[in-house]
C-alpha atoms as a PDB file:
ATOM      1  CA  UNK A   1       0.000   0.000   0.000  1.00  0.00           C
ATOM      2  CA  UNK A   2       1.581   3.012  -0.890  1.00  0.00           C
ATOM      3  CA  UNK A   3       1.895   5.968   1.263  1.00  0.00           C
ATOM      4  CA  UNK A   4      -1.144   8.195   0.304  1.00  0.00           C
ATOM      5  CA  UNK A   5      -3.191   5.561   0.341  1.00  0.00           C
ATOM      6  CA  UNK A   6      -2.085   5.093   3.954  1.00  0.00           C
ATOM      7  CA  UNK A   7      -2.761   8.431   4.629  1.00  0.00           C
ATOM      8  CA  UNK A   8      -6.138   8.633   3.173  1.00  0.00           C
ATOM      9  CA  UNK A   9      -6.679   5.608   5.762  1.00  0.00           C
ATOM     10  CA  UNK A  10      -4.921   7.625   8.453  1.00  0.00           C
ATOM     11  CA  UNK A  11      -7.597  10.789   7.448  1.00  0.00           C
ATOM     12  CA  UNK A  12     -10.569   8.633   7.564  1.00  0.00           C
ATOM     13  CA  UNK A  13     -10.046   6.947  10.949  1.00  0.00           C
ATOM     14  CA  UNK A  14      -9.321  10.392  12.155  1.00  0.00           C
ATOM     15  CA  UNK A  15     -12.590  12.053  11.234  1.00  0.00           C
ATOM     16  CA  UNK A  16     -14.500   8.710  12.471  1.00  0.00           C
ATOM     17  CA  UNK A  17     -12.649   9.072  15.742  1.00  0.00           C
ATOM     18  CA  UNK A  18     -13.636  12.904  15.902  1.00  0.00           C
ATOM     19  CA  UNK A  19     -17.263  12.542  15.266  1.00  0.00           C
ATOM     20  CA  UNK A  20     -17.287   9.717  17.567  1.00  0.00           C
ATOM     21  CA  UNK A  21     -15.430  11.196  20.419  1.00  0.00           C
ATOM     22  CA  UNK A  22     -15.727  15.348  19.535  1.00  0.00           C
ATOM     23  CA  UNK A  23     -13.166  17.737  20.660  1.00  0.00           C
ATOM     24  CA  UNK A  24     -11.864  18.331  24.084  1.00  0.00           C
ATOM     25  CA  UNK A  25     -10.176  15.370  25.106  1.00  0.00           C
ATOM     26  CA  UNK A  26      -6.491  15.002  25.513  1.00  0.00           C
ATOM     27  CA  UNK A  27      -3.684  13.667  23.010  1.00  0.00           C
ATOM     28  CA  UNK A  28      -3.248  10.544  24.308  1.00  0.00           C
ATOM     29  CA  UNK A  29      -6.738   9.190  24.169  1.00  0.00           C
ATOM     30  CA  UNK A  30      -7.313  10.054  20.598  1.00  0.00           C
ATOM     31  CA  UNK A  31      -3.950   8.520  20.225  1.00  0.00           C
ATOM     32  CA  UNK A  32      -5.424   5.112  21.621  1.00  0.00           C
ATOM     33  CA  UNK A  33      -8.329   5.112  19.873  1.00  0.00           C
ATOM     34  CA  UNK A  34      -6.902   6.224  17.096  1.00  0.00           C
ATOM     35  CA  UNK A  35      -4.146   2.953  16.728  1.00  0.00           C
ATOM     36  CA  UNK A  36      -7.648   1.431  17.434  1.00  0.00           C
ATOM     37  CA  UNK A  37      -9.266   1.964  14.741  1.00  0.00           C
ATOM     38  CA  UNK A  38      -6.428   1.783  12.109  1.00  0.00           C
ATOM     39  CA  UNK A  39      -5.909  -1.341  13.076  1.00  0.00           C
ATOM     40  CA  UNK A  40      -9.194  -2.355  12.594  1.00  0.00           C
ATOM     41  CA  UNK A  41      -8.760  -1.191   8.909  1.00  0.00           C
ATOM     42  CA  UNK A  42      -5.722  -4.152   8.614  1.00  0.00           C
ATOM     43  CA  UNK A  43      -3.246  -1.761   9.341  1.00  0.00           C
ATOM     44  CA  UNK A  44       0.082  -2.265  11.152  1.00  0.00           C
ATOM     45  CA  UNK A  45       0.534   0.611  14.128  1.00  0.00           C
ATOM     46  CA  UNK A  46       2.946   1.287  16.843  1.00  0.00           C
ATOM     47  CA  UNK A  47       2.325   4.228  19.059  1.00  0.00           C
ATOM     48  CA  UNK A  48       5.202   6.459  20.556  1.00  0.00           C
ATOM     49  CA  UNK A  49       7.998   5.405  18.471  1.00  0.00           C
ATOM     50  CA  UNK A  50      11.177   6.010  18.752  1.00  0.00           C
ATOM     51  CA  UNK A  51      12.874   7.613  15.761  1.00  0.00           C
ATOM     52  CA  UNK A  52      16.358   7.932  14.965  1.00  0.00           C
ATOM     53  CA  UNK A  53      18.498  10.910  13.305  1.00  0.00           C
ATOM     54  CA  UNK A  54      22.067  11.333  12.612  1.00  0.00           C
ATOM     55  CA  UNK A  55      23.122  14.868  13.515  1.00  0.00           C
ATOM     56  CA  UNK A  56      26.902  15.745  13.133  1.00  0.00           C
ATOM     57  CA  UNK A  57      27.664  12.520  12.116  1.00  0.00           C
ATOM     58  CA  UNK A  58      26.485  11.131  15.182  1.00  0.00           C
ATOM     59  CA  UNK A  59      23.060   9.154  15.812  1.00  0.00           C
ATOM     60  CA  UNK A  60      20.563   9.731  17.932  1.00  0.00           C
ATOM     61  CA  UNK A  61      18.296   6.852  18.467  1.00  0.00           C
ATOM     62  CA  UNK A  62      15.535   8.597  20.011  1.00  0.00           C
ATOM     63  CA  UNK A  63      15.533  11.881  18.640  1.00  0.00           C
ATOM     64  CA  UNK A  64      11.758  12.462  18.683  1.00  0.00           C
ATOM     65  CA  UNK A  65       8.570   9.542  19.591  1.00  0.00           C
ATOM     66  CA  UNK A  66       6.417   9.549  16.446  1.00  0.00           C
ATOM     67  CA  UNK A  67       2.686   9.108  18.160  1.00  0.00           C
ATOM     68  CA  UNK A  68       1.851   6.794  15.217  1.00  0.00           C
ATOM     69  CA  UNK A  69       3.738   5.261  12.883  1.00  0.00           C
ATOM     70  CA  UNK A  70       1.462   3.333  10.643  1.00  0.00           C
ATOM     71  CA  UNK A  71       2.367   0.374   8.450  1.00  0.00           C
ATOM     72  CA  UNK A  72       6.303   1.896   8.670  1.00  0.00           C
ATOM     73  CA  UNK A  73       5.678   4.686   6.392  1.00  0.00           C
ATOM     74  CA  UNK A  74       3.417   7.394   7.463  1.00  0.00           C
ATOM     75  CA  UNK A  75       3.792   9.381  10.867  1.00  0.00           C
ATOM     76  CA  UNK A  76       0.510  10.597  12.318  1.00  0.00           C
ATOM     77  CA  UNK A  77       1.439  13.779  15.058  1.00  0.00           C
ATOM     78  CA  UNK A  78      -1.876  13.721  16.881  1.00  0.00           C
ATOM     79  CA  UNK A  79      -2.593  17.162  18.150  1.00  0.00           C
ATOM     80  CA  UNK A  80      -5.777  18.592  20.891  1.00  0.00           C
ATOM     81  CA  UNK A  81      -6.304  21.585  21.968  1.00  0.00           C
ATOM     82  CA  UNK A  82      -8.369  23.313  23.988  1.00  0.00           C
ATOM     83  CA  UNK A  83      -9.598  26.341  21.279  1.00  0.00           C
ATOM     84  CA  UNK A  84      -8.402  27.540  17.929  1.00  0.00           C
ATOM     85  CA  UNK A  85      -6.503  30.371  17.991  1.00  0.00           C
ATOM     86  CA  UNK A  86      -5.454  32.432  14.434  1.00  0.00           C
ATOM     87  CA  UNK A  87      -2.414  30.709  14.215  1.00  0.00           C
ATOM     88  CA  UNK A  88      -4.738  27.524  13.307  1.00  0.00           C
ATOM     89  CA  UNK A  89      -6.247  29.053  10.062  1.00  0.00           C
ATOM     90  CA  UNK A  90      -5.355  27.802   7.133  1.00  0.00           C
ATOM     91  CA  UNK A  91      -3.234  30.360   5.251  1.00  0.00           C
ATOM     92  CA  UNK A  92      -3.132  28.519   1.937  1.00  0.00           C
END
């Protein structure tokens, strides 16, 4: 599967998960649910991973936790907070 297909997957479980649970709560339980429901879609998750970088040619091995990684390719950063503010408008 390739990666946008993943992430169409990714989008779809999110917006189920919103309308489900609505707004409000914290990170970490959309990021439960959320590795939920992608894997009831067949897909392969692991939440808070540990991803490397090299940096000055030296490596890091935990340089940041992804909260998802899904099926090794695609990082989902969940995000809640408690009210939009204008630096969350789109400014495409």
């Amino acid at each position: 599967m390739s990666e946008n297909e993943i992430a169409k997957r990714v989008l779809d479980c999110a917006f189920v998960v919103h309308t489900k649970l609505g707004p409000g709560l914290l990170e970490s339980v959309y990021e439960v649910v959320m590795a939920h429901e992608l894997r009831k879609k067949g897909l392969t998750v692991e939440r808070q991973k540990p991803m490397p970088i090299t940096y000055d040619g030296v490596r890091f091995e935990q340089a940041f936790r992804a909260d998802l990684l899904v099926d090794s390719k695609v990082i989902a950063e969940l995000k809640s907070v408690e009210s939009l503010s204008p630096l969350h408008a789109n400014k495409c």
